[in-house]
C-alpha atoms as a PDB file:
ATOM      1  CA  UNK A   1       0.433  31.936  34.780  1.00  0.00           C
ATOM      2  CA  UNK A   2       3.843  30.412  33.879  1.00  0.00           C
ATOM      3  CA  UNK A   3       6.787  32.782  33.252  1.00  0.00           C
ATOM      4  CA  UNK A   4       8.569  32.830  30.011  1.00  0.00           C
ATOM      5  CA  UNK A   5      11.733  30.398  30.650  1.00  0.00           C
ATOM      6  CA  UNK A   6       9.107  27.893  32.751  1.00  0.00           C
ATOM      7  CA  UNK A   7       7.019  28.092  29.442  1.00  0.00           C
ATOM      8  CA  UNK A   8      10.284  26.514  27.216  1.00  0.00           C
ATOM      9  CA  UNK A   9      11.132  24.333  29.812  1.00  0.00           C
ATOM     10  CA  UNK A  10       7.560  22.694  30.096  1.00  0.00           C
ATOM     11  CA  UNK A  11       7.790  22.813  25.829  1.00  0.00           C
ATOM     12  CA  UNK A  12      10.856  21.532  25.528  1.00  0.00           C
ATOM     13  CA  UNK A  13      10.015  18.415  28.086  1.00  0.00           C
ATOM     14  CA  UNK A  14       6.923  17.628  26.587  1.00  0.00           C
ATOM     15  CA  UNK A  15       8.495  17.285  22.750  1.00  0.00           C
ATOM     16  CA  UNK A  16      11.164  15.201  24.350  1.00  0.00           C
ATOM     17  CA  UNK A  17       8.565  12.800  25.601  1.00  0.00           C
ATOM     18  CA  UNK A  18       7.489  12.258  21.823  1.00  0.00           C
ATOM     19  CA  UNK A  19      11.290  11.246  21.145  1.00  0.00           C
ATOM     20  CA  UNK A  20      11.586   7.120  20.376  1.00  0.00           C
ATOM     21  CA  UNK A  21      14.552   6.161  23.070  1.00  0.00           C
ATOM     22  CA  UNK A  22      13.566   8.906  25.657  1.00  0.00           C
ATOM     23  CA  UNK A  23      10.655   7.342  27.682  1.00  0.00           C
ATOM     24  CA  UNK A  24      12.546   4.934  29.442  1.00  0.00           C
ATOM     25  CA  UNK A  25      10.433   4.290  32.213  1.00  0.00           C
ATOM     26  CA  UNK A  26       7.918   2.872  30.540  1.00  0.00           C
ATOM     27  CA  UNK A  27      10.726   1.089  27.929  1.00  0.00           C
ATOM     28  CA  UNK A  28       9.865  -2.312  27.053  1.00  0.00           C
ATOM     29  CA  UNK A  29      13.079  -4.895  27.896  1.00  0.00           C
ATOM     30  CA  UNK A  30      14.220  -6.859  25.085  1.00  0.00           C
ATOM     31  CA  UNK A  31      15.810 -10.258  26.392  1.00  0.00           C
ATOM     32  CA  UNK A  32      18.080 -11.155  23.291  1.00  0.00           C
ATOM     33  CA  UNK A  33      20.029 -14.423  22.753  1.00  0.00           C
ATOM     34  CA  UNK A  34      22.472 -14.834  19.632  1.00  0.00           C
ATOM     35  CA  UNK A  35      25.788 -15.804  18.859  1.00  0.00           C
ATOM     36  CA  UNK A  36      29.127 -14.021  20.131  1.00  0.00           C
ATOM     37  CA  UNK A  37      30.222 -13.891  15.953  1.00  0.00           C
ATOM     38  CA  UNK A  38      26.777 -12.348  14.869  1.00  0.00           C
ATOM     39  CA  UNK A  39      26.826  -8.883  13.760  1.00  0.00           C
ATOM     40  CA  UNK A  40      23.720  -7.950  12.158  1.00  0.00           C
ATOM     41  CA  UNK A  41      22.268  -9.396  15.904  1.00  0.00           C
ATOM     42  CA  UNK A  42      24.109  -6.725  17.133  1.00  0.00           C
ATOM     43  CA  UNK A  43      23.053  -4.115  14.650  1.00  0.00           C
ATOM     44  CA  UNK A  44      19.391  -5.582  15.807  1.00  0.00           C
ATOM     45  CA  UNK A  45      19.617  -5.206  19.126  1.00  0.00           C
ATOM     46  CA  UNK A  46      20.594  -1.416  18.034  1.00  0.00           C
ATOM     47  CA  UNK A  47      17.598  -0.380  16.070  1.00  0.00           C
ATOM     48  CA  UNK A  48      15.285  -1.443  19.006  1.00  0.00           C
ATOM     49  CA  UNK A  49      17.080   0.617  21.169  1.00  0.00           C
ATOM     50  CA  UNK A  50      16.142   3.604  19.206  1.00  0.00           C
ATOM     51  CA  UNK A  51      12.855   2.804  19.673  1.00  0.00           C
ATOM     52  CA  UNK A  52      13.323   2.928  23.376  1.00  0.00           C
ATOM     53  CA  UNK A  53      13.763  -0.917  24.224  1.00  0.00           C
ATOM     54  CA  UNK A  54      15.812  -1.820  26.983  1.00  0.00           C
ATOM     55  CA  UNK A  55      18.308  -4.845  25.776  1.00  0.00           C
ATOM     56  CA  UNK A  56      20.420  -7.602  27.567  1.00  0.00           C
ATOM     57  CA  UNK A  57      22.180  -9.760  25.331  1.00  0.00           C
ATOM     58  CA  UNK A  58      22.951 -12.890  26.406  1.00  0.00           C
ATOM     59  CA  UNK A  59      25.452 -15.386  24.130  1.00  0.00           C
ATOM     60  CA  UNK A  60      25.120 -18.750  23.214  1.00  0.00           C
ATOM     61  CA  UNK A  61      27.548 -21.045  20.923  1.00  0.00           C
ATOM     62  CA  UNK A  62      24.430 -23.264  20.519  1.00  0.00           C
ATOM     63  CA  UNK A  63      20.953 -21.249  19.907  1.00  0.00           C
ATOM     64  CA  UNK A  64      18.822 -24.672  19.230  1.00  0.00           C
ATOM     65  CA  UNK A  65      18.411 -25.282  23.018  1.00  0.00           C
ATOM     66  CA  UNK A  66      16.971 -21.571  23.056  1.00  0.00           C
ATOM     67  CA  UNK A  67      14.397 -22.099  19.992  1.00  0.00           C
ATOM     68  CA  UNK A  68      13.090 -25.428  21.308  1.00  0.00           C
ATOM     69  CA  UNK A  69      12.564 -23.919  24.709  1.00  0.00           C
ATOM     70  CA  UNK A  70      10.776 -20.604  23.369  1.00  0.00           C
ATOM     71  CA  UNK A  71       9.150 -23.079  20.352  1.00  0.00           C
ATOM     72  CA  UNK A  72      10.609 -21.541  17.275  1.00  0.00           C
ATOM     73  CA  UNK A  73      10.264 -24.187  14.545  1.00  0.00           C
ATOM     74  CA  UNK A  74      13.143 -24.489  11.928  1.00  0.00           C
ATOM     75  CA  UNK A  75      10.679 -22.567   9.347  1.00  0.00           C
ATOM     76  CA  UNK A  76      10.420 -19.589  11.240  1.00  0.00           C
ATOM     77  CA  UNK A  77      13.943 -19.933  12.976  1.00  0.00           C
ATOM     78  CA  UNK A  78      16.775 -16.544  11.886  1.00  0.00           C
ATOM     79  CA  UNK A  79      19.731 -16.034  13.413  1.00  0.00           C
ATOM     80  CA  UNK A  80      18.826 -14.656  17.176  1.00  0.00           C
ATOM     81  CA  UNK A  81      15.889 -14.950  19.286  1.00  0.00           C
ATOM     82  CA  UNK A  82      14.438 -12.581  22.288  1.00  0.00           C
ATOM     83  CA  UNK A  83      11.560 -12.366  24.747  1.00  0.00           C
ATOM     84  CA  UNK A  84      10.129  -9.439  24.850  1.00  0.00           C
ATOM     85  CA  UNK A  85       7.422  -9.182  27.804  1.00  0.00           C
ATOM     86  CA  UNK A  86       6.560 -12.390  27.650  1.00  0.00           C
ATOM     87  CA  UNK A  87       6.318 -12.830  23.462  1.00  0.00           C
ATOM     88  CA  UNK A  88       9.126 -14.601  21.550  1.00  0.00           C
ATOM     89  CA  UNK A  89      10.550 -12.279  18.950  1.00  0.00           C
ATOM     90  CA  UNK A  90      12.541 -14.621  16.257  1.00  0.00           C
ATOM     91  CA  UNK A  91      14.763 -12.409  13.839  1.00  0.00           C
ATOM     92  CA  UNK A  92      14.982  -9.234  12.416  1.00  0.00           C
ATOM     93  CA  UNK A  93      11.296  -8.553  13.376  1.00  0.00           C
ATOM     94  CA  UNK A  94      10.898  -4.450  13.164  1.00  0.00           C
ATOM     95  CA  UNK A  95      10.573  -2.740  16.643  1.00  0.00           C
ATOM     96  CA  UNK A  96       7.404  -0.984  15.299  1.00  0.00           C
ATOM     97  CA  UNK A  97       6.009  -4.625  14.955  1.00  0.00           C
ATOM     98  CA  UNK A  98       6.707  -5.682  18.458  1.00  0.00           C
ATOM     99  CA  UNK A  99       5.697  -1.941  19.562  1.00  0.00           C
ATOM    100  CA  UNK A 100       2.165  -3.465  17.881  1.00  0.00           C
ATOM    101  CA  UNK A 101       1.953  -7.027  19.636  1.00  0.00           C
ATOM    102  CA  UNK A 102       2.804  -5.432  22.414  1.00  0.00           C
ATOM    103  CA  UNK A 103      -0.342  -2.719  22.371  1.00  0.00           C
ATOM    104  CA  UNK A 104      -2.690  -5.094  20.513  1.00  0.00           C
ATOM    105  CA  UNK A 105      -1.829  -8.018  22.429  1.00  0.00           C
ATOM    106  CA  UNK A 106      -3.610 -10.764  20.279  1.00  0.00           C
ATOM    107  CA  UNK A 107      -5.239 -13.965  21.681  1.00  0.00           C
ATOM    108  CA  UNK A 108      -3.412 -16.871  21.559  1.00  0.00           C
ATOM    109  CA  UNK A 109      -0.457 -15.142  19.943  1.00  0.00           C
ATOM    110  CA  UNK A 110       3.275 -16.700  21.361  1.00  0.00           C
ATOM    111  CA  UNK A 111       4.985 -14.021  19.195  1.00  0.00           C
ATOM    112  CA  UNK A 112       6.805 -13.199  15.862  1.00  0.00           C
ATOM    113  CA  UNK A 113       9.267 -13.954  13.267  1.00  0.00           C
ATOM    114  CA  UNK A 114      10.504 -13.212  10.509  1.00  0.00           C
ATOM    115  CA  UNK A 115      12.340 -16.476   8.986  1.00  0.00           C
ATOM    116  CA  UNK A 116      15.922 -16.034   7.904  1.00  0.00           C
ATOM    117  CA  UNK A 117      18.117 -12.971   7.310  1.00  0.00           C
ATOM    118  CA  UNK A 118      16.210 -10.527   4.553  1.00  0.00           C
ATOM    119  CA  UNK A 119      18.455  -8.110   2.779  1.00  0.00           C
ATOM    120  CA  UNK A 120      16.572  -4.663   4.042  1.00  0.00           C
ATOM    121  CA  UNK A 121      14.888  -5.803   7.146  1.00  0.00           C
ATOM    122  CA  UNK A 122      16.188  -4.104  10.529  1.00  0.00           C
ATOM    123  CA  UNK A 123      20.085  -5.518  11.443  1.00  0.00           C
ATOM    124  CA  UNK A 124      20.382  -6.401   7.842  1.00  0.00           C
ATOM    125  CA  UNK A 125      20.988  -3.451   6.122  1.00  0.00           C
ATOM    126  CA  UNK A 126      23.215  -3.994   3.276  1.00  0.00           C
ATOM    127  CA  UNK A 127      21.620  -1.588  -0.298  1.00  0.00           C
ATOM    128  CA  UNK A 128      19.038  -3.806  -1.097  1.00  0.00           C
ATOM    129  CA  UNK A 129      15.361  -4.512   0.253  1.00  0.00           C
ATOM    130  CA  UNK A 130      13.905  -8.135  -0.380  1.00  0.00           C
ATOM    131  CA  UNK A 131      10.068  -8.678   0.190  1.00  0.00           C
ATOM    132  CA  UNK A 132       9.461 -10.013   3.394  1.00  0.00           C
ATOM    133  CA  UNK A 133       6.657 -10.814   6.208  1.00  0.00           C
ATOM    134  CA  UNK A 134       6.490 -10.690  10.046  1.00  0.00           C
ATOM    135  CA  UNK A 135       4.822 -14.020  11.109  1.00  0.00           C
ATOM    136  CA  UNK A 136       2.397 -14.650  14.600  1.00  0.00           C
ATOM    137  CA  UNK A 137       2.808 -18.126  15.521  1.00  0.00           C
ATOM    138  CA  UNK A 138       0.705 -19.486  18.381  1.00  0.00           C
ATOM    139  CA  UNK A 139       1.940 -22.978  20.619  1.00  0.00           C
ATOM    140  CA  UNK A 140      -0.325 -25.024  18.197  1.00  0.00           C
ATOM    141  CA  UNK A 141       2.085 -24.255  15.723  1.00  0.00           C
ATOM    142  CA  UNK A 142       0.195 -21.760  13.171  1.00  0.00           C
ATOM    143  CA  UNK A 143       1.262 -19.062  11.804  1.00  0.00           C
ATOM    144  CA  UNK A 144      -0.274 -16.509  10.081  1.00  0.00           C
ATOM    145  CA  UNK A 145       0.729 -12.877   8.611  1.00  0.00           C
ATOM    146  CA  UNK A 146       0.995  -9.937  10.560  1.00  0.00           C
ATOM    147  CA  UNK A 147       2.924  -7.843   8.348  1.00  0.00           C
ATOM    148  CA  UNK A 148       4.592  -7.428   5.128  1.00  0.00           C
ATOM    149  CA  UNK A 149       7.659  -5.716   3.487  1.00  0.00           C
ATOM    150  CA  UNK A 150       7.905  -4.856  -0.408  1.00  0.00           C
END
């Protein structure tokens, strides 16, 4: 049926397909605003593109025009902010989170956050791990759990 080198080949292409990063055609694109000075945006913006996520990163000197616009309330407000296929991502939300909303696709869901800058979560990686959650929060302005961190 298939010689032995077309037998690797076709193995080794299909395990590469399992790789997070490799399937870039169907690579969901991250749209992320922050400031020129922030690092741990940066470091953000890196660990979703091991997952595969496509990013543009676009600066801003003043992010409170972007929150208002994408309605990210000072409670749920971090340091950066991105649209990701239509969802507002606010903070150092984990890419397996948005991977999630993006499969599950809840009603009535504008997107997630996770407030602030927690020691541990992805972008702020500094020895320690505070508790934290990933938050939905719809247009109504409700919010509700969609995933915690001990």
């Amino acid at each position: 049926m298939f010689s032995p080198l077309r037998r690797t080949l076709l193995a080794a292409t299909l395990s590469l397909s399992f790789v997070p990063g490799l399937a870039l055609a169907d690579a969901p694109q991250a749209t992320v605003y922050k400031s020129p000075y922030c690092g741990c945006c940066t470091d953000w913006e890196d660990h979703l593109r091991e997952y595969g996520f496509k990013v543009e990163s676009v600066e801003r000197n003043d992010m409170n025009p972007v929150k208002q616009r994408f309605g990210v309330t000072r409670e749920l407000a971090s340091c950066h902010t991105a649209k990701v296929d239509g969802y507002v991502i606010e903070g150092h939300v984990p890419a397996e989170d948005i991977l999630r909303l993006l499969e599950e696709r809840p009603e009535g869901v504008r997107g997630l956050a996770v407030p602030g800058m927690p020691a541990g979560s992805p972008g702020m990686e500094i020895g320690r791990t505070d508790p934290y959650q990933v938050l939905t929060f719809d247009d109504q302005g409700r919010v509700s759990v969609y995933a915690s961190y001990d």
